[in-house]
Protein backbone atom coordinates (compact mmCIF):
# COMPACT_ATOMS: atom_id res chain seq x y z
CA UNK A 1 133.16 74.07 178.50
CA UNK A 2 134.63 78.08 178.50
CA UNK A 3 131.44 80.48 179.24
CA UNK A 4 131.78 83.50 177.68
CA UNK A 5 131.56 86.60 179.90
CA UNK A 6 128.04 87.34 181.53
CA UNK A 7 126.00 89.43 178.73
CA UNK A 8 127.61 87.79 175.91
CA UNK A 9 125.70 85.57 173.40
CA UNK A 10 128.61 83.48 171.13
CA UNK A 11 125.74 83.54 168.01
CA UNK A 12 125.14 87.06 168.25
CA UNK A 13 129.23 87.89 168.85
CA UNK A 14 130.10 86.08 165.70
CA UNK A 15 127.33 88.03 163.73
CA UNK A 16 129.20 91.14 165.59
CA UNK A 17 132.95 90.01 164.39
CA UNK A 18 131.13 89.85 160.86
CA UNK A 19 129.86 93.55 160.39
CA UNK A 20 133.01 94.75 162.20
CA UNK A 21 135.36 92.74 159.91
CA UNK A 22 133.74 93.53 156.73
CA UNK A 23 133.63 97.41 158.19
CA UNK A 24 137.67 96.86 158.19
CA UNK A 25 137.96 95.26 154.95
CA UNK A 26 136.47 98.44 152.90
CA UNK A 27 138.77 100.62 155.20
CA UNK A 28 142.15 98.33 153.68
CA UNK A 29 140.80 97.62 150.01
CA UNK A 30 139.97 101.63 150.06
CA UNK A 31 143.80 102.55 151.21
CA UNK A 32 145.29 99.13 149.06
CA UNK A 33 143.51 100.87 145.74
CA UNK A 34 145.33 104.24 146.42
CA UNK A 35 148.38 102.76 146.73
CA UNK A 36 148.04 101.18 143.74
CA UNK A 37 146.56 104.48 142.06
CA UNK A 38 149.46 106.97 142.69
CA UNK A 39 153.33 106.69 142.41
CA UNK A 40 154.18 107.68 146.03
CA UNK A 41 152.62 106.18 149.02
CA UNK A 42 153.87 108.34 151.36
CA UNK A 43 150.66 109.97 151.71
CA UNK A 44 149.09 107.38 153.67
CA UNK A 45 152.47 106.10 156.01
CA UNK A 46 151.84 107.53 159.46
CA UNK A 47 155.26 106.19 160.33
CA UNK A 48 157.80 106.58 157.79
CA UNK A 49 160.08 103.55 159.20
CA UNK A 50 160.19 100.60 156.75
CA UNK A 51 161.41 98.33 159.58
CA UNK A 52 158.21 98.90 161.36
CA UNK A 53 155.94 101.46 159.40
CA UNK A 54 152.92 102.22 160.59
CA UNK A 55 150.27 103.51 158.01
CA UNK A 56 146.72 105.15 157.98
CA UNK A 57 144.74 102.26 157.48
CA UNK A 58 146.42 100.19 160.47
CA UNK A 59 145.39 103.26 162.79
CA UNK A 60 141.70 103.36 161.13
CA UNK A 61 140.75 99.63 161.61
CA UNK A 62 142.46 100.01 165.01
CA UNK A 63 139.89 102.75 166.22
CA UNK A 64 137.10 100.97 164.65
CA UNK A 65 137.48 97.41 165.92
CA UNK A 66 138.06 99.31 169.53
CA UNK A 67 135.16 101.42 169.00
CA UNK A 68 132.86 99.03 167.90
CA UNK A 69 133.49 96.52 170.36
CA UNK A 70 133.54 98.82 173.52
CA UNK A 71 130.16 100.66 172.13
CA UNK A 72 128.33 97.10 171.40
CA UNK A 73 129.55 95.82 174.67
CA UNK A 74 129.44 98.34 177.33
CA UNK A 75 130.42 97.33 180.57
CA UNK A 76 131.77 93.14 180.13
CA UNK A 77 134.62 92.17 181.92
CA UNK A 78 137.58 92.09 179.36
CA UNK A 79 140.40 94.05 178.29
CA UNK A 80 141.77 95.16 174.34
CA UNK A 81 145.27 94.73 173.51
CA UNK A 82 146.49 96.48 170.27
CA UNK A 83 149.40 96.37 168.73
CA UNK A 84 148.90 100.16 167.37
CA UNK A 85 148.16 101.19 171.02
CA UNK A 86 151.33 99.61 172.54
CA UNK A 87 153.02 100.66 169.95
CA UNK A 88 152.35 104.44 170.15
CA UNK A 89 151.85 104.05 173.93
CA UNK A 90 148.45 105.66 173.63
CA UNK A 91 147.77 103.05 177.00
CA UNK A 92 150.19 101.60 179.19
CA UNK A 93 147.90 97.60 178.88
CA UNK A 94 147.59 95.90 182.07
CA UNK A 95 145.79 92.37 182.14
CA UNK A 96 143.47 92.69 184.85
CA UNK A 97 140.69 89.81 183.17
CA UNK A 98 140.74 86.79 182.17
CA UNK A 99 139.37 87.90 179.06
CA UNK A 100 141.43 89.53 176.58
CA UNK A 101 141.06 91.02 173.01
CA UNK A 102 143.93 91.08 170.87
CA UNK A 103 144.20 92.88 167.85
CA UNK A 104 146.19 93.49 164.96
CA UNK A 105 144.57 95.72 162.48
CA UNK A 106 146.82 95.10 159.37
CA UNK A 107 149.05 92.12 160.05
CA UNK A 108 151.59 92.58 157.10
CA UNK A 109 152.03 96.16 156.42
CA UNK A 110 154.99 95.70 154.68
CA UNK A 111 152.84 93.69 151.78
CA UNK A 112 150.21 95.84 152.07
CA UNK A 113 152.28 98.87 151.25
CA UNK A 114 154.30 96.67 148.28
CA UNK A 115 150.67 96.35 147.05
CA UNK A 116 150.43 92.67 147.48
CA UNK A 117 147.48 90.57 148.44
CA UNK A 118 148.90 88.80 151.66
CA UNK A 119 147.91 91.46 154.52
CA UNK A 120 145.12 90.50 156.82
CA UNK A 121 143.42 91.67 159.86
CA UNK A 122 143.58 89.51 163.31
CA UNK A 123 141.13 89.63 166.57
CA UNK A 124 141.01 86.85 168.77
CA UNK A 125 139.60 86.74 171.97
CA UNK A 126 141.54 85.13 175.06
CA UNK A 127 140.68 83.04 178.11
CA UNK A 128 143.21 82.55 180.68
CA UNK A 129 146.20 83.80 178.44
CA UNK A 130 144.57 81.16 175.59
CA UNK A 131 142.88 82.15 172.08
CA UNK A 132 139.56 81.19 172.21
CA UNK A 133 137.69 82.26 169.17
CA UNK A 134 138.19 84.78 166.74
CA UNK A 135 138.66 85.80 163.22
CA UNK A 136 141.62 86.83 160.17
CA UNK A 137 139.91 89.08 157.38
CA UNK A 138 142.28 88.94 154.03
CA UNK A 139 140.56 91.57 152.04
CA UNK A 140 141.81 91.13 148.86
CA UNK A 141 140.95 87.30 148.93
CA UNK A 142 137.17 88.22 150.22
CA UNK A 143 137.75 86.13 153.18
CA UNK A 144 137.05 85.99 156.53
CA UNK A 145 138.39 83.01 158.78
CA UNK A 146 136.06 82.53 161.47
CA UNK A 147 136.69 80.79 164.58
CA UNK A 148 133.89 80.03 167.62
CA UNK A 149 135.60 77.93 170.02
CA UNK A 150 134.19 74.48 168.56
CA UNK A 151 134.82 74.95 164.60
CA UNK A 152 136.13 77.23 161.82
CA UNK A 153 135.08 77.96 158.63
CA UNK A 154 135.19 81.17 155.93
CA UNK A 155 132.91 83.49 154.37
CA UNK A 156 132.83 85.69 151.52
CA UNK A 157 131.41 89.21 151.95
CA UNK A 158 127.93 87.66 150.32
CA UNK A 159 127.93 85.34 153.75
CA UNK A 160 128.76 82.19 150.97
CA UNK A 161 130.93 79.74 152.26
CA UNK A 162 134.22 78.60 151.41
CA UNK A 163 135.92 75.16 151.21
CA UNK A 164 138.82 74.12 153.24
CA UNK A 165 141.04 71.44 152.24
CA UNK A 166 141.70 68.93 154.82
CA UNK A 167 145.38 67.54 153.69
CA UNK A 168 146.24 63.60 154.21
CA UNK A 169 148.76 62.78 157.04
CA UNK A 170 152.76 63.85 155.15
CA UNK A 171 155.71 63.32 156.36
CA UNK A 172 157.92 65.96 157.06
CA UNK A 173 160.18 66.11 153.77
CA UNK A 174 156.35 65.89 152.10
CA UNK A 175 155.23 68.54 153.18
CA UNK A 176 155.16 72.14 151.68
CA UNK A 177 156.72 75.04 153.86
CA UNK A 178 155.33 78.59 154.05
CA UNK A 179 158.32 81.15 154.92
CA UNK A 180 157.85 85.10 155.44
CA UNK A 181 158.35 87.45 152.38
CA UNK A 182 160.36 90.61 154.56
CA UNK A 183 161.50 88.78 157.74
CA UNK A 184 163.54 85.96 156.52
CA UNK A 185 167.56 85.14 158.55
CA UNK A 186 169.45 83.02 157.57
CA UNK A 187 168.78 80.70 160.25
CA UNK A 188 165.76 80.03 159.32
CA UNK A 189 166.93 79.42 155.39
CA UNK A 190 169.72 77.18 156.75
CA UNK A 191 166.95 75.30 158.47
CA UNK A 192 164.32 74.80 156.05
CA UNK A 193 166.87 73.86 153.37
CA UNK A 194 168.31 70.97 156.03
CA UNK A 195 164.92 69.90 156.36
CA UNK A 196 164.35 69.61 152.35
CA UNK A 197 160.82 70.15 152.01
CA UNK A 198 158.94 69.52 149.26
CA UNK A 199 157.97 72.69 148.17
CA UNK A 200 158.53 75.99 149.80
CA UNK A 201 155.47 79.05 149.71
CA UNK A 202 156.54 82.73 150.28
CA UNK A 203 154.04 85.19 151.29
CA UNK A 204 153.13 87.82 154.31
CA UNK A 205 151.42 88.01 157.22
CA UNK A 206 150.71 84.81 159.50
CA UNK A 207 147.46 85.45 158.84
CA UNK A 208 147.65 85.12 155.09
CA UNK A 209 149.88 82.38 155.84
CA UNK A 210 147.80 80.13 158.08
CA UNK A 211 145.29 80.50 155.96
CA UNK A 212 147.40 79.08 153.42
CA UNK A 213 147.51 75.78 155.58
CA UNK A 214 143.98 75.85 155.70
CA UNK A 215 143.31 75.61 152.16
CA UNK A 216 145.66 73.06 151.97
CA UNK A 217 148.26 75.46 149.97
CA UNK A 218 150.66 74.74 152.22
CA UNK A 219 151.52 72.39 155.42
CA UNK A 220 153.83 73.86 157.38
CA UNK A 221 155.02 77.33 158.90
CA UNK A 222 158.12 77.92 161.41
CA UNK A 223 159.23 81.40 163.17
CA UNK A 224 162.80 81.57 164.00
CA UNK A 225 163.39 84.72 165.70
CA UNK A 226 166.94 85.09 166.58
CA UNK A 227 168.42 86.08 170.07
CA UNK A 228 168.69 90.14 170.70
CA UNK A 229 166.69 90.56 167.42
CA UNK A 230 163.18 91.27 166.87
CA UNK A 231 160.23 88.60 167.38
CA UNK A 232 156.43 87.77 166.63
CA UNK A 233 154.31 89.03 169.11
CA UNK A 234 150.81 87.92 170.56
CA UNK A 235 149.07 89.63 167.55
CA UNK A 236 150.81 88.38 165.09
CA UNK A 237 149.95 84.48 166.38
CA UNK A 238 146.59 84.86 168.48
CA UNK A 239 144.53 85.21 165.89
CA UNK A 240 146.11 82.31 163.22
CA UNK A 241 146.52 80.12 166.04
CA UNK A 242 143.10 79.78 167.00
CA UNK A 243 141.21 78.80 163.58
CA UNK A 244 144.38 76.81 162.88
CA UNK A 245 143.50 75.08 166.56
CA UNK A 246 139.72 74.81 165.28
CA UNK A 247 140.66 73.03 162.37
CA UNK A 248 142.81 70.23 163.85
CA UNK A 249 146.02 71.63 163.49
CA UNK A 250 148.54 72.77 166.17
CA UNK A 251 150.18 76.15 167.14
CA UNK A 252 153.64 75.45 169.74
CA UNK A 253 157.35 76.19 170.38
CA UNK A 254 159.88 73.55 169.25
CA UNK A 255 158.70 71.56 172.92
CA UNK A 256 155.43 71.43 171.92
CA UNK A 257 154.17 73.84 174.62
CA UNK A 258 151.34 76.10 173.95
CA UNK A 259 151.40 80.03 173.24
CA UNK A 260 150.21 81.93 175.87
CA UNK A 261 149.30 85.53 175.29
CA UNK A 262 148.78 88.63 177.17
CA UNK A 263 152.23 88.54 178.92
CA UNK A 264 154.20 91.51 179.24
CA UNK A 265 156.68 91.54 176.66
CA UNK A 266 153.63 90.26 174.15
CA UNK A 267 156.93 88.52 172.42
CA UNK A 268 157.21 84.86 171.03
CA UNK A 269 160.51 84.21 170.48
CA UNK A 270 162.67 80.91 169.41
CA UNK A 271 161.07 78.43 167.22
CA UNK A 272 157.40 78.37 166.99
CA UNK A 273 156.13 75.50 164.74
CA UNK A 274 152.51 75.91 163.43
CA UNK A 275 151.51 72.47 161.57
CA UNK A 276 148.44 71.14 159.81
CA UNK A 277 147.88 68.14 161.92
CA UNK A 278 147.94 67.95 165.72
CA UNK A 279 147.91 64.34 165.62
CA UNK A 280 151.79 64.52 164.68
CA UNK A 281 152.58 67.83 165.27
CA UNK A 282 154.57 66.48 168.42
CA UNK A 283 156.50 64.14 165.85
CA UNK A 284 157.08 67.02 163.63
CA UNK A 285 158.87 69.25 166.12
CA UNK A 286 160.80 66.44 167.48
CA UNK A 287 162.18 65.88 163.57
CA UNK A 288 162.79 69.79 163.22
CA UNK A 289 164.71 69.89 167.27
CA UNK A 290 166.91 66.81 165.86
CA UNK A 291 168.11 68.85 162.69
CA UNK A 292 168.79 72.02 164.78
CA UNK A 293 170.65 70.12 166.76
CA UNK A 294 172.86 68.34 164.32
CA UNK A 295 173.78 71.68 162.65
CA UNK A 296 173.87 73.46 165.05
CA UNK A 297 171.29 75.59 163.37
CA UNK A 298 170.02 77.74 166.81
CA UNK A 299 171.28 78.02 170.38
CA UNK A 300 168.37 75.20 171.96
C-alpha cells in the first residue's frame, strides 16, 4: 500500500481538496456569470489567443490551489506542476520527488469562454510518475469528483452525495462515444465513424468528459493527437484518469500501457483510449488498433 508523504493524513487531505475546490468553484461560476452578463469577454482573457487563451479565472484558481496547498503543507516532500506556470514560464519544473501535484485550473477554457457548462478544474496527486488520488470540480454541475487512492465518489457543495452509474459490460459498437467539442481532426472522425458506435456525446474538457463515463452518460473516450500537431498533456489526463481508475475503468495508449506523468514534454500523444471497464479495456483497444489498421486511419 502507497504511504503518503510523512506529515500527511489522507482524511484530513481530502477534507483539504474540499475547501480548496469549492474556493475554485466560486472563483469560475463568478467569471462564467460575467461572461454571460456582458457582450464582450475580452475583459477577462489574459491571453487573447483562441488556440490557447488563457483567461483570468485560469490564473486565479492557479494561485489559489498553489497557495493553499504550499501554506497548509509547509515543508512535505513534493513538487506542483501547473499548466499556467509552464505555460507562462513563471518556473522552469524539475521533478525532483516522487510526489507530484498536477494541476489544471480550468480544463476547457475554450467552453468556459463559449459560456458552456463543460469546463472543470483538475488536481491529482502523483506517485512515481502515477495519479494517485485527486479530484475534477465542474462548477456549473455542483460537482466534485473525488478520488482517495481506494474509491471515488462526488459531492455537491452541501457535502450530499451523488450517484454513479455503474454501466453493464457493451460491446464496442454498443457503446456510446464522447468526442471533444474544439479539438476534433479528421482522424479521429474517420475513426469513430469506422468504429460505428452507438451513440456519439460532444462536450469539453476531459474532465467534464470522464465524468460523463462515470454517470454512465457515456462509455467511451479516445484522443487522437496527430503527428507535428498539438497533444493532451499530463493535466489534461492526471486528474480524469485517476477517479476513472477508482471506479473500475481504465486510462492507456492503444497498447494498453499506462500514462505516466511528470515527464518533460508533459505531452500524451497518439491514441489514448479511456474506457468504462478495465476488465475489457485490453479487448477494446485491440478492436480500435485492428480498425486503424485496416484503414489506415493513423501511422501505428
Amino acid at each position: 500500500m502507497i504511504k503518503l508523504p510523512q506529515g500527511v493524513d489522507i482524511n484530513n487531505l481530502i477534507d483539504d481538496l474540499r475547501i480548496f475546490s469549492w474556493e475554485a468553484s466560486e472563483i469560475l461560476l463568478y467569471y462564467s456569470k460575467i461572461l454571460r452578463d456582458v457582450d464582450s469577454n475580452s475583459n477577462i482573457l489574459e491571453k487573447v489567443d483562441y488556440s490557447n487563451p488563457v483567461t483570468i479565472a485560469d490564473l486565479k484558481v492557479n494561485d489559489l490551489i498553489i497557495k493553499r496547498i504550499n501554506e497548509k503543507y509547509q515543508n512535505i516532500d513534493w513538487e506542483i506542476l501547473s499548466e499556467e506556470n509552464v505555460k507562462d514560464k513563471i518556473d522552469n519544473f524539475q521533478n525532483k520527488s516522487d510526489w507530484i501535484w498536477i494541476l489544471d485550473p480550468l480544463d476547457g477554457t475554450k467552453d468556459f469562454i463559449q459560456g458552456t457548462e463543460n469546463y472543470a478544474m483538475h488536481l491529482a496527486l502523483c506517485y512515481k510518475k502515477r495519479p494517485y488520488l485527486g479530484v475534477v470540480l465542474i462548477p456549473e454541475k455542483d460537482e466534485l469528483w473525488i478520488a482517495d487512492g481506494r474509491e471515488v465518489w462526488c459531492e455537491s457543495m452541501d457535502g450530499s452525495k451523488k450517484s454513479m452509474n455503474i454501466p453493464k459490460k457493451k460491446t464496442l459498437k454498443e457503446m456510446t462515444v464522447v468526442t471533444s467539442k474544439n479539438h476534433r481532426n479528421k482522424n479521429l472522425k474517420d475513426l469513430i465513424e469506422k468504429v460505428n458506435f452507438q451513440n456519439v456525446l460532444v462536450m469539453g474538457s476531459i474532465g467534464c468528459k470522464f465524468a460523463s463515463i462515470l454517470r454512465g452518460e457515456s462509455d467511451i473516450y479516445i484522443s487522437l493527437s496527430l503527428p507535428g500537431k498539438s497533444s493532451p498533456k499530463d493535466w489534461d489526463f492526471a486528474s480524469p484518469e485517476v477517479i476513472l481508475q477508482a471506479s473500475g475503468g481504465a486510462v492507456t495508449n492503444l497498447k494498453n500501457k499506462k500514462l505516466f506523468y511528470g515527464d518533460p514534454n508533459y505531452e500524451k500523444r497518439g491514441i489514448i483510449v479511456a474506457s468504462n471497464n478495465c476488465k475489457v479495456h485490453q479487448e477494446i483497444c485491440s478492436e480500435i488498433e485492428e480498425i486503424v489498421k485496416r484503414y489506415n486511419i493513423y501511422p501505428l
